[in-house]
C-alpha atoms as a PDB file:
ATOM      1  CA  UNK A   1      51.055  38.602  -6.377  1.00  0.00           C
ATOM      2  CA  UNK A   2      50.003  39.925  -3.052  1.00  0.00           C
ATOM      3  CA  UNK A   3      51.696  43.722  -2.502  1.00  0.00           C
ATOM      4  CA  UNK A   4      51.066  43.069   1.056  1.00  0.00           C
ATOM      5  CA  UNK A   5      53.076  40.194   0.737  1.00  0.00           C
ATOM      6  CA  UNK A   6      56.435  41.678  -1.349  1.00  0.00           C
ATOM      7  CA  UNK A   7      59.539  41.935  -0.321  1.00  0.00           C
ATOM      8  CA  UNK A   8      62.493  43.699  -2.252  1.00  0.00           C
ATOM      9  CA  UNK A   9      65.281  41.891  -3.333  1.00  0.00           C
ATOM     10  CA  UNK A  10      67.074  43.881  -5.074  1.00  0.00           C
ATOM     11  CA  UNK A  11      66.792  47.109  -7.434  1.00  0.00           C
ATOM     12  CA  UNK A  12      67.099  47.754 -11.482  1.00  0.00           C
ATOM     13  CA  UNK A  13      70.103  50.864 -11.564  1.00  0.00           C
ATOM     14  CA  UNK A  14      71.257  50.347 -15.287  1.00  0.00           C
ATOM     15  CA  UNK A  15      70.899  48.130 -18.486  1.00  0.00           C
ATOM     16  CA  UNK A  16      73.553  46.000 -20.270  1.00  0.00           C
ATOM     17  CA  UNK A  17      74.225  45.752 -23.592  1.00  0.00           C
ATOM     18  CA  UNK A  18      71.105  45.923 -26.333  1.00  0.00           C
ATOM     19  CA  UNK A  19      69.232  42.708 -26.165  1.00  0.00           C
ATOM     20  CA  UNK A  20      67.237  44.255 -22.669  1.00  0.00           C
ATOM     21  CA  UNK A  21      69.341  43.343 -19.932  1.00  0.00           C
ATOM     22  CA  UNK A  22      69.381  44.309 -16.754  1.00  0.00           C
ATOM     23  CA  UNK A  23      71.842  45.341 -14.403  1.00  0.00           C
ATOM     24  CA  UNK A  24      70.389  44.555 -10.440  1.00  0.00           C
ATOM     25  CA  UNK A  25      71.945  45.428  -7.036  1.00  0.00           C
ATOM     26  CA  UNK A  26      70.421  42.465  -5.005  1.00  0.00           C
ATOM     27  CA  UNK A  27      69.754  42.953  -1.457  1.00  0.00           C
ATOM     28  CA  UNK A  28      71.092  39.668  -0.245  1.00  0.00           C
ATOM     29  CA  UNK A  29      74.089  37.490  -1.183  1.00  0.00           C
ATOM     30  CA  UNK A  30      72.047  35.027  -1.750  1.00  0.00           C
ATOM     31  CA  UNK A  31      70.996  34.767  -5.619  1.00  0.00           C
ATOM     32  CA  UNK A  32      68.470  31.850  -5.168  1.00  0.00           C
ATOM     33  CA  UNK A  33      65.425  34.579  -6.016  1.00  0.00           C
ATOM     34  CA  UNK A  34      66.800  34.895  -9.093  1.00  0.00           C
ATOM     35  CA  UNK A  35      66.448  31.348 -10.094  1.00  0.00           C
ATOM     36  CA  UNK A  36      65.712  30.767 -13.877  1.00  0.00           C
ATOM     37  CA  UNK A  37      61.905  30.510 -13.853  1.00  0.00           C
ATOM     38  CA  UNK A  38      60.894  32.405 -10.516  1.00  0.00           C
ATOM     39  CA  UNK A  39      58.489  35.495 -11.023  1.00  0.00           C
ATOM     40  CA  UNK A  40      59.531  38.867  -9.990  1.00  0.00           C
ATOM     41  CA  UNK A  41      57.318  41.799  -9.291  1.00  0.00           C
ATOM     42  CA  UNK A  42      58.579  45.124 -10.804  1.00  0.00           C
ATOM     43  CA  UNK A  43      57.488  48.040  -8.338  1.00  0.00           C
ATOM     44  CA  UNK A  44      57.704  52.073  -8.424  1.00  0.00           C
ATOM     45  CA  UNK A  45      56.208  54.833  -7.356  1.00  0.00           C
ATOM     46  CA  UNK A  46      52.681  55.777  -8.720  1.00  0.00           C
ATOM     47  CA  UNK A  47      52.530  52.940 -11.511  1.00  0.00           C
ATOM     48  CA  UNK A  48      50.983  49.671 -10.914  1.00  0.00           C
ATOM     49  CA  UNK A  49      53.216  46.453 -10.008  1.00  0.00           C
ATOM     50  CA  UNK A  50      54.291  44.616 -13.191  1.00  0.00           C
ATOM     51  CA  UNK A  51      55.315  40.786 -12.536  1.00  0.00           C
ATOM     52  CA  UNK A  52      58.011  39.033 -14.836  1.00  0.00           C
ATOM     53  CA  UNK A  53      59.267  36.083 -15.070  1.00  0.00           C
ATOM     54  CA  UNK A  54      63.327  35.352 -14.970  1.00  0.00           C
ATOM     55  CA  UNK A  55      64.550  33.829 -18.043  1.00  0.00           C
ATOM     56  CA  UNK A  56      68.151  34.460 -17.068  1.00  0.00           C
ATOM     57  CA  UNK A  57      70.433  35.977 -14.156  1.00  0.00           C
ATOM     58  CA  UNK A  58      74.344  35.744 -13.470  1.00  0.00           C
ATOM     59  CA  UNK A  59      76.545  37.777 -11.518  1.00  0.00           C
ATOM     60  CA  UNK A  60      78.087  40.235 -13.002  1.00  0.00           C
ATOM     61  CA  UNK A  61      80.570  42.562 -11.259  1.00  0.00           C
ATOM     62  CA  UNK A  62      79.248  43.254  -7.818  1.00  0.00           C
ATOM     63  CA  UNK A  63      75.898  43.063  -8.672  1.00  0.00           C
ATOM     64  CA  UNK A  64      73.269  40.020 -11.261  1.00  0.00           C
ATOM     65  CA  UNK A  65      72.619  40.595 -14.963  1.00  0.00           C
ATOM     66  CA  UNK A  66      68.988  39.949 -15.412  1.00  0.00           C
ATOM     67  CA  UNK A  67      66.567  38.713 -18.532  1.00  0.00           C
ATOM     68  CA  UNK A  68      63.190  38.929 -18.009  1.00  0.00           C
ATOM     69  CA  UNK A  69      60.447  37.808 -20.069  1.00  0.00           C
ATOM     70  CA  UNK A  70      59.193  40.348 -22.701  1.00  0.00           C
ATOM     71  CA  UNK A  71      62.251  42.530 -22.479  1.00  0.00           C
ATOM     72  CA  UNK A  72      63.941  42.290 -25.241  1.00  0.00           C
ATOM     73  CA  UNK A  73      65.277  45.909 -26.395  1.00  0.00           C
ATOM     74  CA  UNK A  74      67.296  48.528 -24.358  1.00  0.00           C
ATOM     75  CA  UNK A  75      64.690  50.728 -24.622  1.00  0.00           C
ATOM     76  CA  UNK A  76      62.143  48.284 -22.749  1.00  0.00           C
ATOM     77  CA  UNK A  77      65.321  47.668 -20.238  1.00  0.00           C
ATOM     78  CA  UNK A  78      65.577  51.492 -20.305  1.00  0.00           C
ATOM     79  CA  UNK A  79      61.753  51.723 -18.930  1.00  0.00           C
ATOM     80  CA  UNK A  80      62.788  49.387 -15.644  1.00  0.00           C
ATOM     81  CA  UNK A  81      65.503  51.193 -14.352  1.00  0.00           C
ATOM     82  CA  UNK A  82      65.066  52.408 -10.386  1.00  0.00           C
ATOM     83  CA  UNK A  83      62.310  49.710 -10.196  1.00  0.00           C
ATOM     84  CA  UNK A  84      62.507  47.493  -7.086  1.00  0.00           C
ATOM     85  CA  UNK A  85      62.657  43.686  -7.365  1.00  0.00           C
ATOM     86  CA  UNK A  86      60.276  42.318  -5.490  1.00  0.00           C
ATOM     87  CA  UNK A  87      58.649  38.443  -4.650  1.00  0.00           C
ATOM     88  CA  UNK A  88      55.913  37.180  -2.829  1.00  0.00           C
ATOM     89  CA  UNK A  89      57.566  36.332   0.777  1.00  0.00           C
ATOM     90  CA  UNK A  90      55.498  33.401   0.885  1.00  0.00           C
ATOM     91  CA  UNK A  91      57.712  31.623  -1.687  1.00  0.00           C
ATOM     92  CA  UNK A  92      60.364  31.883   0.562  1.00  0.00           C
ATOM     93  CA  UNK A  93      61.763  28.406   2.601  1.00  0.00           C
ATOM     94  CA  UNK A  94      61.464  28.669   6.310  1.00  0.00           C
ATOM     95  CA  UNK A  95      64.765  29.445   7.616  1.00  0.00           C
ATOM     96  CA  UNK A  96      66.802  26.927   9.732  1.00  0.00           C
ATOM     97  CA  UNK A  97      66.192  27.634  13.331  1.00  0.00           C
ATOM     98  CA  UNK A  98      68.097  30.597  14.566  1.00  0.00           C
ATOM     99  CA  UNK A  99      67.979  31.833  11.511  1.00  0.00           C
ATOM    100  CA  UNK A 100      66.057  35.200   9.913  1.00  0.00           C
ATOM    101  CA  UNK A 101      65.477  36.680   6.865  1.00  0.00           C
ATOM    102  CA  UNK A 102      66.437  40.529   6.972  1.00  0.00           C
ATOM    103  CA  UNK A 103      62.745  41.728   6.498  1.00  0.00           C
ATOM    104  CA  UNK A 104      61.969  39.561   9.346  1.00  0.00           C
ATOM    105  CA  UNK A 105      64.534  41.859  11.430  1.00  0.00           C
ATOM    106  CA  UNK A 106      63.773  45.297   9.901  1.00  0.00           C
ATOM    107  CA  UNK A 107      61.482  47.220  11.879  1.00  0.00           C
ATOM    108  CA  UNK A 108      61.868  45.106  15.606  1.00  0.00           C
ATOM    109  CA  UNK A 109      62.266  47.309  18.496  1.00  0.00           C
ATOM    110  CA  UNK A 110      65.215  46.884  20.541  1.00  0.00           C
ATOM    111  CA  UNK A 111      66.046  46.634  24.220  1.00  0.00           C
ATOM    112  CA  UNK A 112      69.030  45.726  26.427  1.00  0.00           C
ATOM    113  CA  UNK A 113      68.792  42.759  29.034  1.00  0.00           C
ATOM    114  CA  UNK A 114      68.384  45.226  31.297  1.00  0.00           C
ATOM    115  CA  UNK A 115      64.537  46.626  29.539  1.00  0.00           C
ATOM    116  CA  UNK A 116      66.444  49.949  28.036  1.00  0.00           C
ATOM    117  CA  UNK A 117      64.858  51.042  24.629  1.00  0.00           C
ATOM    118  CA  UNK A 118      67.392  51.764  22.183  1.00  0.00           C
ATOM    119  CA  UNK A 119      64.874  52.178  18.828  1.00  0.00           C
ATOM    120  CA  UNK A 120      64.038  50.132  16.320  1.00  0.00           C
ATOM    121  CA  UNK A 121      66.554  48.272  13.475  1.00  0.00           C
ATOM    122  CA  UNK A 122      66.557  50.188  10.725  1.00  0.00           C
ATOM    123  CA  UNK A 123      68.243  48.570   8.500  1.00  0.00           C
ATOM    124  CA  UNK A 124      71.215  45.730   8.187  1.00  0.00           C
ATOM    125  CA  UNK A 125      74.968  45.489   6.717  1.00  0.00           C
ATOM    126  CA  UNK A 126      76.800  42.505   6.167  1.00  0.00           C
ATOM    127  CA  UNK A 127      80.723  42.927   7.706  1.00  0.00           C
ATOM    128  CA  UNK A 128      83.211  40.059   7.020  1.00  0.00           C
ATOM    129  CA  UNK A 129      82.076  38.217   9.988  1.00  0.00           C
ATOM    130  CA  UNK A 130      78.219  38.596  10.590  1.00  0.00           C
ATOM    131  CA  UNK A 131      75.865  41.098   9.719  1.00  0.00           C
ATOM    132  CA  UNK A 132      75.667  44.545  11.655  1.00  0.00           C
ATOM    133  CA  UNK A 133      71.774  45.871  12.857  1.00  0.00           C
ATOM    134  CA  UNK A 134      71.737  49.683  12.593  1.00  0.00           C
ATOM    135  CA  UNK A 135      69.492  50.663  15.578  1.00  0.00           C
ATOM    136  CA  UNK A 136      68.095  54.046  15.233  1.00  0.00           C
ATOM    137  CA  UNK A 137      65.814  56.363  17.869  1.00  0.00           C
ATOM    138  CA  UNK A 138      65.303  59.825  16.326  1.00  0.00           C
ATOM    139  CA  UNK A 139      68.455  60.943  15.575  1.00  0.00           C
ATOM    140  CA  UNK A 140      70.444  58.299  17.706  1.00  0.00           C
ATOM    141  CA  UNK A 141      71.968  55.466  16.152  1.00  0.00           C
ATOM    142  CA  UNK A 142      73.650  52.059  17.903  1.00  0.00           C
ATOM    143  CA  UNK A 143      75.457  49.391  15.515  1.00  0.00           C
ATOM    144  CA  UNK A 144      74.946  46.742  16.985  1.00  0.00           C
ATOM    145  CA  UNK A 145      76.997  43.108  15.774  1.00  0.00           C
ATOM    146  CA  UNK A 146      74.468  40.407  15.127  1.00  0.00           C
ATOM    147  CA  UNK A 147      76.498  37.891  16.876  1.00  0.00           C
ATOM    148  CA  UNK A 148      74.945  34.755  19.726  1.00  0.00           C
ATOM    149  CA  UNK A 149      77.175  36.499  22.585  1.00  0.00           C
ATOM    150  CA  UNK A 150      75.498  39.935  21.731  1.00  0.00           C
ATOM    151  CA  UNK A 151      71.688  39.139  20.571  1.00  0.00           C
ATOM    152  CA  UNK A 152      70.028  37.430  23.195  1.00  0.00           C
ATOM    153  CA  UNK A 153      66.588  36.765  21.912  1.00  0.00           C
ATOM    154  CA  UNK A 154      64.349  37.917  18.996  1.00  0.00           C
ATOM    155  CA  UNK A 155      60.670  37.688  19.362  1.00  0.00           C
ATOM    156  CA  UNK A 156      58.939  38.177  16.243  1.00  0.00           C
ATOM    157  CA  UNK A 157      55.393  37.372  18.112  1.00  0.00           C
ATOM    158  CA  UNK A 158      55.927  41.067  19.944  1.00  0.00           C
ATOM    159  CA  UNK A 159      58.405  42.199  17.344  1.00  0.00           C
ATOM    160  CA  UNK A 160      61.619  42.734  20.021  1.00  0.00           C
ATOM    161  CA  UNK A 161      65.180  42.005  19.615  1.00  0.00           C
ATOM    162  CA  UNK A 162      66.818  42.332  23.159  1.00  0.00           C
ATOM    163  CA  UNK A 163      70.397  42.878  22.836  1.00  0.00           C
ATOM    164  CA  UNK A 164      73.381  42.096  25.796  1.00  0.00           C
ATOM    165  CA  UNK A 165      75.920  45.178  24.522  1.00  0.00           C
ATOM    166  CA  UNK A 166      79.545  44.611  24.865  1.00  0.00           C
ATOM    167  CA  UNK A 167      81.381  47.264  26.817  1.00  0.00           C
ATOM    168  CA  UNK A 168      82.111  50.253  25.008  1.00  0.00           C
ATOM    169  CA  UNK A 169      78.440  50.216  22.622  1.00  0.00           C
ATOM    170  CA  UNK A 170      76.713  51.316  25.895  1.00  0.00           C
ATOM    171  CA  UNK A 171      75.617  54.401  26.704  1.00  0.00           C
END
C-alpha cells in the first residue's frame, strides 16, 4: 500500500481473549472496512507499516473485535496494541453526491458567507442528529453543526468549507 494514500480507520487499544484478538475503536460507524477479506495496514511511530489481512471482525461493546491473518497468540495481539488501522483511500466507493468522507473534511479552511476566516476543521463528532466540525484558529475554537441550512458549500478543489452560522455561533 501507498502511505501517501492511508487513511485511519480506527486504532488497536487492547486484546481479547488468547487466540490474538483484537479489540479496535473504529473511526466511523460504518464497519464496511472491516469486511472479511479487506487488507489493513498496521501503522506506528518509527516502525515500518505492516499490512494484514481481516479474517474476522464483529462488534463488540462500543467498539469491533478483530482477527487478522498471522495473529494467532495474545502475545502477537499484545505487539499491535496503539497501532492505527489504516487502508488505502483508493479502495474506498465514491460517495453519493453531497456526501464526504471525514478525511475529505479534515484539514478545509473555513469561512462565513460573508469571507470571515474562522480556521481550519480540525476534527469531527457525530451528535444524534448530524455530525459536528470542530473549527479551530490558534487557540479559538467554533462547533459548527454539519447541517444543509448551516454549510453552504465545500470546495475540495481550493480546500474551503464556507459556513452560514446560526445566530448565537457568531462572533
Amino acid at each position: 500500500m501507498n502511505e501517501d494514500a492511508l487513511i485511519p480507520i480506527g486504532k488497536v487499544v487492547g486484546t481479547h481473549g488468547i487466540k490474538g484478538y483484537l479489540r479496535v475503536f473504529p473511526y466511523a460507524e460504518s464497519t464496511a472496512p472491516f469486511a472479511l477479506g479487506k487488507q489493513l495496514a498496521l501503522r506506528r511511530k518509527d516502525r515500518p507499516v505492516v499490512t494484514l489481512g481481516i479474517e474476522s471482525a464483529r462488534p463488540h461493546k462500543r467498539g469491533i473485535l478483530l482477527a487478522l491473518e498471522g495473529i494467532t497468540s495474545l502475545d502477537a495481539a499484545k505487539e499491535l496494541a496503539g497501532c492505527e488501522l489504516c487502508i488505502d483511500k483508493t479502495t474506498l466507493p465514491e460517495p453519493e453526491d453531497g456526501t464526504y468522507y471525514w478525511f475529505q473534511i479534515i484539514g478545509l479552511e473555513v469561512f462565513t458567507v460573508d469571507n470571515r476566516r474562522l480556521g481550519r476543521v480540525a476534527t469531527i463528532f457525530p451528535t444524534g442528529s448530524n455530525d459536528v466540525y470542530v473549527v479551530r484558529d490558534g487557540k479559538r475554537e467554533v462547533l459548527i453543526p454539519a447541517t444543509d441550512s448551516v454549510v453552504v458549500d465545500i470546495d475540495l478543489t481550493h480546500k474551503v468549507l464556507r459556513v452560514d452560522l446560526p445566530e448565537g455561533l457568531e462572533e
